[in-house]
N, C-alpha and C. Protein backbone atom coordinates (compact mmCIF):
# COMPACT_ATOMS: atom_id res chain seq x y z
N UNK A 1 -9.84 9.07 6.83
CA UNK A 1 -8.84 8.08 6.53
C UNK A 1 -7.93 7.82 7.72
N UNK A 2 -7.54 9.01 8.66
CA UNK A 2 -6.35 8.61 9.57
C UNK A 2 -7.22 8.16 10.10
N UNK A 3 -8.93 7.93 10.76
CA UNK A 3 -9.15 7.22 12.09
C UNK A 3 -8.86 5.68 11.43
N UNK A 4 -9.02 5.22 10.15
CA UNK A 4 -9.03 3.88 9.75
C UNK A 4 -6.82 3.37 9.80
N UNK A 5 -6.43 4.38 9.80
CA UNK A 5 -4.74 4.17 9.95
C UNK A 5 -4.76 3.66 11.30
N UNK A 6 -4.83 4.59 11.99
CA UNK A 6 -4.83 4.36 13.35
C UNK A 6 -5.09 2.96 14.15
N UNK A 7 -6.61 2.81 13.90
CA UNK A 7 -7.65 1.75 14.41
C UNK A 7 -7.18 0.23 13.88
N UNK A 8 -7.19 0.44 12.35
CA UNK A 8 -7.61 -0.66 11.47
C UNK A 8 -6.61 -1.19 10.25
N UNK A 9 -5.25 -0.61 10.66
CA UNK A 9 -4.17 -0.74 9.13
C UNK A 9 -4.15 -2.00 8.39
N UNK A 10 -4.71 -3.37 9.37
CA UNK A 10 -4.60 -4.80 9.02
C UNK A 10 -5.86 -5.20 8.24
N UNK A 11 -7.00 -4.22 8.18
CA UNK A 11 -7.83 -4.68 7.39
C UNK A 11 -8.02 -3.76 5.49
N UNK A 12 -7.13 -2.76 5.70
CA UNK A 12 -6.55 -1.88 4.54
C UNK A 12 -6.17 -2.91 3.45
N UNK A 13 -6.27 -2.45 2.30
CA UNK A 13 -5.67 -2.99 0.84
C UNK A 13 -5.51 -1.69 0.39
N UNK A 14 -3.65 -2.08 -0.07
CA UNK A 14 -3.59 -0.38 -1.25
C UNK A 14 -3.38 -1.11 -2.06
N UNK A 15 -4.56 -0.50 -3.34
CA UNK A 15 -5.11 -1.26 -4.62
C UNK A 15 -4.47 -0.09 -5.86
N UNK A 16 -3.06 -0.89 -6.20
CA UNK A 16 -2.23 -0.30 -7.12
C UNK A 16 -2.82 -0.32 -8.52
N UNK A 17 -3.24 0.01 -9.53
CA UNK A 17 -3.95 -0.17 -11.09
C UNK A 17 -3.12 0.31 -11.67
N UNK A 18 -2.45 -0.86 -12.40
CA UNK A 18 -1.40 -0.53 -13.49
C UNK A 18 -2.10 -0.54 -15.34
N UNK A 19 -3.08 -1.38 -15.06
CA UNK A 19 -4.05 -1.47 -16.84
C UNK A 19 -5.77 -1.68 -16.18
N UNK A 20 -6.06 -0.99 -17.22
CA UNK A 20 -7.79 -0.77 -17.02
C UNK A 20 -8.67 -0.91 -18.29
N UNK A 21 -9.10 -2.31 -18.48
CA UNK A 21 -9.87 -2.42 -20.02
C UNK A 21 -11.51 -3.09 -19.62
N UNK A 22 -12.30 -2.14 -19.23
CA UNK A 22 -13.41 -2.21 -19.03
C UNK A 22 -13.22 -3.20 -17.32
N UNK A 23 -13.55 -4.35 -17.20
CA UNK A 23 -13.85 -5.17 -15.62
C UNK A 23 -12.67 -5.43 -15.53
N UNK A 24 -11.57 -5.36 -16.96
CA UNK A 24 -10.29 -5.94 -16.73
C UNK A 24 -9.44 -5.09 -15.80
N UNK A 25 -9.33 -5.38 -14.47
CA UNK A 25 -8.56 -4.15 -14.28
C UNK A 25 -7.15 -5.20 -13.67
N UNK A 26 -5.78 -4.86 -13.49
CA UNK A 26 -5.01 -5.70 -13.39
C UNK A 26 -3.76 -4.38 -12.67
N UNK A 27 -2.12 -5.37 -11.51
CA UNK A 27 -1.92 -4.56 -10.73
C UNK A 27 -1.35 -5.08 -9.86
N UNK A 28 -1.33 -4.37 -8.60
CA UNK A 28 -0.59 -5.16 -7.21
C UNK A 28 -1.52 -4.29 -5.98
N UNK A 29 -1.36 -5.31 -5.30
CA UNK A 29 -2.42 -4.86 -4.02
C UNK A 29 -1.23 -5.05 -2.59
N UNK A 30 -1.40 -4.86 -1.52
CA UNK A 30 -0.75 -4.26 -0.62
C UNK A 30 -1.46 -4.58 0.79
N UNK A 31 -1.28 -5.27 1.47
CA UNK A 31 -1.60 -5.33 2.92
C UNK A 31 -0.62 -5.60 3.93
N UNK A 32 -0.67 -4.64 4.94
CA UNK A 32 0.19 -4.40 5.94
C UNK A 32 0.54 -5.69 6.79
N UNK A 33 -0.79 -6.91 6.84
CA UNK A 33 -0.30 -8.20 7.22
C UNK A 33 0.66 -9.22 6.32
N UNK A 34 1.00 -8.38 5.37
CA UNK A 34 1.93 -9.75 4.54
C UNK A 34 2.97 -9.15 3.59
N UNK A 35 4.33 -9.61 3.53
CA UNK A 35 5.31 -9.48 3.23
C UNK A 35 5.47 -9.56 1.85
N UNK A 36 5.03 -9.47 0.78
CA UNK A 36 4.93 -9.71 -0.50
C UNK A 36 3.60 -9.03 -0.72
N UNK A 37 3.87 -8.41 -1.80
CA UNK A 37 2.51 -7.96 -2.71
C UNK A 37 1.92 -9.28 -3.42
N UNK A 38 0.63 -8.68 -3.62
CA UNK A 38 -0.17 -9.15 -4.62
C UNK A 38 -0.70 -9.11 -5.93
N UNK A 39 0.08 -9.88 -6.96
CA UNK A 39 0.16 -9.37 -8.15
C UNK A 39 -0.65 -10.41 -8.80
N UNK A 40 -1.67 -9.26 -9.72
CA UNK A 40 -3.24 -9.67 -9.75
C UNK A 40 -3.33 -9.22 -11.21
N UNK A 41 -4.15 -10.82 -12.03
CA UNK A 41 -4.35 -10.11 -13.17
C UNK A 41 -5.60 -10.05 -13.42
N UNK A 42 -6.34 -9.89 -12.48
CA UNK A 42 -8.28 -9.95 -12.20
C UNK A 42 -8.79 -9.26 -11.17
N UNK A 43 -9.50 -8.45 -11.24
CA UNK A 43 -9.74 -8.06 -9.20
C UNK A 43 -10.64 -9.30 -8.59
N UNK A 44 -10.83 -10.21 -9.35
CA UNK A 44 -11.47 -10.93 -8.48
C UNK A 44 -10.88 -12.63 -7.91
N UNK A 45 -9.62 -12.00 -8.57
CA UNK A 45 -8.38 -12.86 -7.83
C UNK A 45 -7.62 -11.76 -6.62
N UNK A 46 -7.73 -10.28 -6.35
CA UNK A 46 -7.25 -9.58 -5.10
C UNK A 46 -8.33 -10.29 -4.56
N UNK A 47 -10.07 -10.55 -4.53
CA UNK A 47 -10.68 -10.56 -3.55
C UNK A 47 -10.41 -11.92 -2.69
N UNK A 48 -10.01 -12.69 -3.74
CA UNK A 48 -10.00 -13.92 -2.92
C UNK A 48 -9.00 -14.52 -2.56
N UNK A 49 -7.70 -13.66 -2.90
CA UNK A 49 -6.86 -13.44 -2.21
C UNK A 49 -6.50 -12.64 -0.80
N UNK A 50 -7.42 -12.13 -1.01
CA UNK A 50 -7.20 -11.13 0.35
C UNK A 50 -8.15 -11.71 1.49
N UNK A 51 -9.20 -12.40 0.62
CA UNK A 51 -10.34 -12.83 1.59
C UNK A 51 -9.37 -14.32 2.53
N UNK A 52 -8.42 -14.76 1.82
CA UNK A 52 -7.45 -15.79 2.60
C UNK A 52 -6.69 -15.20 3.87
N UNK A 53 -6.11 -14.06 3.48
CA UNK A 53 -5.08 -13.10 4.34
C UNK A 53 -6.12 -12.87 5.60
N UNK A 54 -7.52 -12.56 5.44
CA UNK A 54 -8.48 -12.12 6.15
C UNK A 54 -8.23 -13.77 7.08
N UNK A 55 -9.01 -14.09 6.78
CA UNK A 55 -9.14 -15.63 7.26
C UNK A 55 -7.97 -16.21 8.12
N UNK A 56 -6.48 -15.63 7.37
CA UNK A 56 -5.67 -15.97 8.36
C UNK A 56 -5.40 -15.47 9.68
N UNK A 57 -5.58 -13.85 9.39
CA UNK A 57 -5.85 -13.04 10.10
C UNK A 57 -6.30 -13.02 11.32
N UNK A 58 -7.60 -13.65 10.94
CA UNK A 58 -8.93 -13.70 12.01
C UNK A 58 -9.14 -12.43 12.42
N UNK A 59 -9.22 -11.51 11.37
CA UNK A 59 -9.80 -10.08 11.40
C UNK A 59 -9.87 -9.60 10.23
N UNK A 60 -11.05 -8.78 9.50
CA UNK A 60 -12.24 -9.07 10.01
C UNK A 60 -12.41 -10.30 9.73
N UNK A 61 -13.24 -10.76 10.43
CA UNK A 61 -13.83 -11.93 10.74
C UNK A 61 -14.77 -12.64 9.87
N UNK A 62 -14.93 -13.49 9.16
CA UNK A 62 -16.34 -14.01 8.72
C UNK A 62 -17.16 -14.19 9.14
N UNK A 63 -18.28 -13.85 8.80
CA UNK A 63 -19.46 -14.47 8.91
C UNK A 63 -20.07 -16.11 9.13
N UNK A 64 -19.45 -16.52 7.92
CA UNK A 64 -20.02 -18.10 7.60
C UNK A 64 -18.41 -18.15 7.31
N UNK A 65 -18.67 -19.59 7.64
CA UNK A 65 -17.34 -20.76 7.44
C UNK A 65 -17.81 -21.61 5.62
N UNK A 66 -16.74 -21.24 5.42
CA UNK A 66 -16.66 -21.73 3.78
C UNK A 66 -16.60 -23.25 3.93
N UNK A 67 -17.62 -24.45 2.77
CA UNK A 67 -17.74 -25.46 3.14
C UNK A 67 -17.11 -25.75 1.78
N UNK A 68 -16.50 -27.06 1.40
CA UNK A 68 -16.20 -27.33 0.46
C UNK A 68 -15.80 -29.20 0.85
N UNK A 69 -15.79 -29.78 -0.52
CA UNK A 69 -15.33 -31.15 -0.97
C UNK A 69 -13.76 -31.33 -0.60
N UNK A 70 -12.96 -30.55 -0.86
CA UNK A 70 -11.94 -30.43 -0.89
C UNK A 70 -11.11 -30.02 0.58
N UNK A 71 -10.31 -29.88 1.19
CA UNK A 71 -9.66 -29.84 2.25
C UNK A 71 -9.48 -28.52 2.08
N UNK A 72 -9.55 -27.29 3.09
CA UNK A 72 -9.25 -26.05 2.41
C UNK A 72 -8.70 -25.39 4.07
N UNK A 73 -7.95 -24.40 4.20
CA UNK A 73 -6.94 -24.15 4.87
C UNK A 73 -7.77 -23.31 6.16
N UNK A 74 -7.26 -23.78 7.19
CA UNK A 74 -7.62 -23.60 8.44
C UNK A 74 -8.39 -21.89 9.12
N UNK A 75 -9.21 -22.03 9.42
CA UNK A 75 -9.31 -20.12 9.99
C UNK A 75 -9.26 -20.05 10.87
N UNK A 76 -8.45 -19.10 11.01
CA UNK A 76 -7.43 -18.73 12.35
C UNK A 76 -8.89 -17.79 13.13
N UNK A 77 -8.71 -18.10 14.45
CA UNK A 77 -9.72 -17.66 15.64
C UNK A 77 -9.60 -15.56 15.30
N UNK A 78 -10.67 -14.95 15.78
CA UNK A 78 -10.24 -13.83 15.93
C UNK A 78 -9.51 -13.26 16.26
N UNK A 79 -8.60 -12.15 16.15
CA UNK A 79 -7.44 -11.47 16.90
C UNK A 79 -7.74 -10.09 16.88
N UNK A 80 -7.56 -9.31 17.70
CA UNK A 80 -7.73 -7.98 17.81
C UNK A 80 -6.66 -7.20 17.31
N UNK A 81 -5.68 -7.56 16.71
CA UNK A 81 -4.39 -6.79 16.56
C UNK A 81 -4.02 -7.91 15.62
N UNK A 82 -4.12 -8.36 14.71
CA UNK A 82 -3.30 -9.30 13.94
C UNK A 82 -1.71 -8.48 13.54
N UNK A 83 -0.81 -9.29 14.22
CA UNK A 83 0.89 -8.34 13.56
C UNK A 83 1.28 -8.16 12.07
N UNK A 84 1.77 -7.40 12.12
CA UNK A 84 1.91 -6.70 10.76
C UNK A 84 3.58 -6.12 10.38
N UNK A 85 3.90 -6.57 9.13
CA UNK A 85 4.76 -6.06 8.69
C UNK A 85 5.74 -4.84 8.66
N UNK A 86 4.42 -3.97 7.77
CA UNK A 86 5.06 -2.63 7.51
C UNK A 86 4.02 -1.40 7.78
N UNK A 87 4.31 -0.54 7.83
CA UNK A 87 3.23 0.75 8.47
C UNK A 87 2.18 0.76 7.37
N UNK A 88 1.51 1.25 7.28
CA UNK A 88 0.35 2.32 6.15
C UNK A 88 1.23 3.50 5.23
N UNK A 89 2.34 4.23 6.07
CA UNK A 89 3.10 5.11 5.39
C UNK A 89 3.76 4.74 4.26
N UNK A 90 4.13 3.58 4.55
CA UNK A 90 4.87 2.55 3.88
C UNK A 90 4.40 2.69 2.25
N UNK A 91 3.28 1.64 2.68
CA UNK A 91 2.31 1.27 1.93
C UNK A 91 2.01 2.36 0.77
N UNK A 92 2.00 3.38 1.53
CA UNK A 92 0.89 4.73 0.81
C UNK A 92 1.70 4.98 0.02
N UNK A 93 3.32 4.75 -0.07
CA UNK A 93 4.41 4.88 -1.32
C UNK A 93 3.91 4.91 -2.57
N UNK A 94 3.35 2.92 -2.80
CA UNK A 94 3.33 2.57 -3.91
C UNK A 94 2.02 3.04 -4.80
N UNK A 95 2.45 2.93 -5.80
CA UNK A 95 1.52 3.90 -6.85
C UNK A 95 1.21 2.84 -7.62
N UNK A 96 0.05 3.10 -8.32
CA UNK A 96 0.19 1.98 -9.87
C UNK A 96 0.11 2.94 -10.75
N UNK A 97 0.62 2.58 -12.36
CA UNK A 97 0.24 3.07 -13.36
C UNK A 97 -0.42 4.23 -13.88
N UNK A 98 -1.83 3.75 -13.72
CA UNK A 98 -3.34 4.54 -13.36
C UNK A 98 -3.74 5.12 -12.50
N UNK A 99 -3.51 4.20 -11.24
CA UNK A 99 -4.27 4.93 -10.18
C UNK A 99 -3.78 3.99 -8.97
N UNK A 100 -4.22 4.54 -7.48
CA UNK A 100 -3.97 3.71 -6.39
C UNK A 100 -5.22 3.97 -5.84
N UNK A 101 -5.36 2.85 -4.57
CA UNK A 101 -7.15 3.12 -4.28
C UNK A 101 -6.62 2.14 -2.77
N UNK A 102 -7.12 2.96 -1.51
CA UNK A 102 -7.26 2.24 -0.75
C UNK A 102 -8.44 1.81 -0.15
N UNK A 103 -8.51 0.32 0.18
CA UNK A 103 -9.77 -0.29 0.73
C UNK A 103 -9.56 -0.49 1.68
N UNK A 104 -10.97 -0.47 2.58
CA UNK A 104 -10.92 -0.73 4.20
C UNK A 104 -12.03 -1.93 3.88
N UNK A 105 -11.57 -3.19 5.02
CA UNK A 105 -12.99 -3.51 4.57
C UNK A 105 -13.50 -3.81 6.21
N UNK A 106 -14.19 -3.43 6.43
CA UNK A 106 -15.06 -3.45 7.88
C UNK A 106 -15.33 -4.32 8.89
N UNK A 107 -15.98 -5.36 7.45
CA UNK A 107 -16.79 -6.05 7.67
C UNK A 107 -17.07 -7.70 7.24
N UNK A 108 -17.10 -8.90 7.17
CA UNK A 108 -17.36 -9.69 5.60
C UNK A 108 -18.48 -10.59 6.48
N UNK A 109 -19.93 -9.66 6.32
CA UNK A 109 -21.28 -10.51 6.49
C UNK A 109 -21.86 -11.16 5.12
N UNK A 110 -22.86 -11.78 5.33
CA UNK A 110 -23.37 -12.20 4.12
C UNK A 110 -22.23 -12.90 3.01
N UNK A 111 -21.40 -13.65 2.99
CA UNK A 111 -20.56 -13.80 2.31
C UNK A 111 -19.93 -12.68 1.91
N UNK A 112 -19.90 -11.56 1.48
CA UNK A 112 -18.86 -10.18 0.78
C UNK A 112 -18.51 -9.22 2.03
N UNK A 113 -18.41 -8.13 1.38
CA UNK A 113 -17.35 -7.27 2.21
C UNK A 113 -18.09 -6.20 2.60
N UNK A 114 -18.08 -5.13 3.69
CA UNK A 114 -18.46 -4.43 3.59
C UNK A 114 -17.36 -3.05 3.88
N UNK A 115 -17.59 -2.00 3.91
CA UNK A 115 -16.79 -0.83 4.00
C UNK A 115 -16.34 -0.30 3.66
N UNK A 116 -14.98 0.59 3.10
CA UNK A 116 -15.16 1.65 1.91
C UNK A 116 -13.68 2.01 1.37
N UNK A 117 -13.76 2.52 0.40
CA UNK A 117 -12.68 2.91 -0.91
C UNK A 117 -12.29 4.46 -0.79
N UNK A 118 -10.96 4.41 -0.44
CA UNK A 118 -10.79 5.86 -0.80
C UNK A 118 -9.91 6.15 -1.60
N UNK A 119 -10.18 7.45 -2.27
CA UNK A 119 -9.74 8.13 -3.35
C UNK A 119 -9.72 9.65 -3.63
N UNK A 120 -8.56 10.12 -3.26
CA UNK A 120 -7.76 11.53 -3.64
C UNK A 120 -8.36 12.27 -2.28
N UNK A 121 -8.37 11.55 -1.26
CA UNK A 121 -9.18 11.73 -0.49
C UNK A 121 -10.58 12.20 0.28
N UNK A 122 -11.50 11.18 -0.59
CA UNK A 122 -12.94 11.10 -0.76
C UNK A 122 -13.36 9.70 -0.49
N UNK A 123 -14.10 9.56 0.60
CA UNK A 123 -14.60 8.26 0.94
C UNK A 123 -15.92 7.75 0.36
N UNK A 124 -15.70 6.46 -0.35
CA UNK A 124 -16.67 5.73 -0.78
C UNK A 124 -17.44 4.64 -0.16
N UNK A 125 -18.31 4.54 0.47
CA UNK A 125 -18.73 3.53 1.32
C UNK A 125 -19.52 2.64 0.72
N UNK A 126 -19.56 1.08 0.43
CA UNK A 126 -20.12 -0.26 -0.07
C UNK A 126 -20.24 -0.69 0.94
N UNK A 127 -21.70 -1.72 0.54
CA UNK A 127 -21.83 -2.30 1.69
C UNK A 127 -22.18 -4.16 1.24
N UNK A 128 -21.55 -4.72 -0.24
CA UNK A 128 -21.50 -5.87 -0.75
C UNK A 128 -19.74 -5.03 -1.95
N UNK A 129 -19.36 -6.57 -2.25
CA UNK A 129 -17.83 -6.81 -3.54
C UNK A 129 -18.50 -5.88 -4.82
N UNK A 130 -20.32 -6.25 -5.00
CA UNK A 130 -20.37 -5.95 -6.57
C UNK A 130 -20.45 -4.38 -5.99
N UNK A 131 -20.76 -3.71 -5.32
CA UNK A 131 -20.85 -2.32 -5.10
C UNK A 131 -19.18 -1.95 -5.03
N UNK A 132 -18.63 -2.50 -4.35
CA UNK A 132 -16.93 -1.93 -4.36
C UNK A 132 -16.51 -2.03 -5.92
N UNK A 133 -16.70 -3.10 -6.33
CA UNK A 133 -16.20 -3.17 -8.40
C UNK A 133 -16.59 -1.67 -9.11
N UNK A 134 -18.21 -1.49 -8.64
CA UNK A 134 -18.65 -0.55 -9.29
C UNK A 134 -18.44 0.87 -9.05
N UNK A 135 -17.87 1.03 -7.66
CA UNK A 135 -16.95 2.14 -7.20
C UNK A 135 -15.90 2.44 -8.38
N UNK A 136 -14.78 1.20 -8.05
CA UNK A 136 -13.66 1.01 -8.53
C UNK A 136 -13.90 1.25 -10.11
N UNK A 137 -14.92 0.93 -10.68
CA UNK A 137 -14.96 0.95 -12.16
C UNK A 137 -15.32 2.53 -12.89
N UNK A 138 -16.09 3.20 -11.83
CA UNK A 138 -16.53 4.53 -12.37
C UNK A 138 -15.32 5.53 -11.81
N UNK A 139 -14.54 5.48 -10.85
CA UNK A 139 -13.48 5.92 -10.77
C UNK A 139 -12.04 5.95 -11.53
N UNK A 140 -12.12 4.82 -11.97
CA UNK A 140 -11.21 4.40 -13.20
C UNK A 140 -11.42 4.84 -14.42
N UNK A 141 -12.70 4.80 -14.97
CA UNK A 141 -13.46 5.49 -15.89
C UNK A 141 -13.18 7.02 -15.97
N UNK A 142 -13.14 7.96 -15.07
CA UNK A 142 -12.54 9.08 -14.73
C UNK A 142 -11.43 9.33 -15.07
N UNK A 143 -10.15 8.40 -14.44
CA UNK A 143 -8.88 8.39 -14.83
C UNK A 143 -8.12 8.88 -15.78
């Protein structure tokens, strides 16, 4: 976990779980690039929320450029250091409810994410979103 503090704090999500009813899982999420949490009543409103923050970012990077009908908001060029708010220490405060879970994500080829979830300090490595859910869901299940 510290080489991903160190290296990578801007691509981190601390994934707060305040209610857990089967896929429903709901909460606040946490990234060191942005000044406000993310208060989520779906995880698959964190993903595509975060997948924006990414995009603004320009780290990690996409893969493919999202096409759409509609006018949709600019992606910022790569950056090696995107600036950031508040530390990881910070971050590592907030708790949810249930549980807290931090994500790294690596990678976003193929349209999804790749890279890994940790918990009580045990690393989970995915390498697609539906494999991170299914992390997140059997860990919760535990809870």
């Amino acid at each position: 976990m510290n080489k991903y503090i160190n290296s990578i704090p801007f691509n981190m999500i601390r994934l707060c779980i305040d209610s857990y009813n089967g896929y429903k899982i709901t909460g606040k999420a946490y990234n060191s690039t942005i000044s406000e949490c993310i208060d989520f009543m779906d995880i698959y409103e964190v993903i595509l929320r975060m997948d924006r923050v990414f995009d603004h970012n320009g780290n990690p990077l996409s893969s493919q450029i999202r096409r759409s009908f509609h006018q949709e908001d600019t992606v910022y060029p790569y950056q090696n250091k995107p600036s950031t708010f508040v530390s990881y220490e910070e971050l590592a405060k907030h708790k949810g409810k249930i549980a807290a879970f931090d994500i790294v994500v690596k990678g976003r080829r193929n349209s999804t994410w790749q890279g890994c979830v940790f918990h009580k300090d045990i690393e989970y490595t995915f390498s697609t979103i539906l494999d991170m859910i299914k992390i997140l869901d059997s860990l919760l299940k535990k809870c």
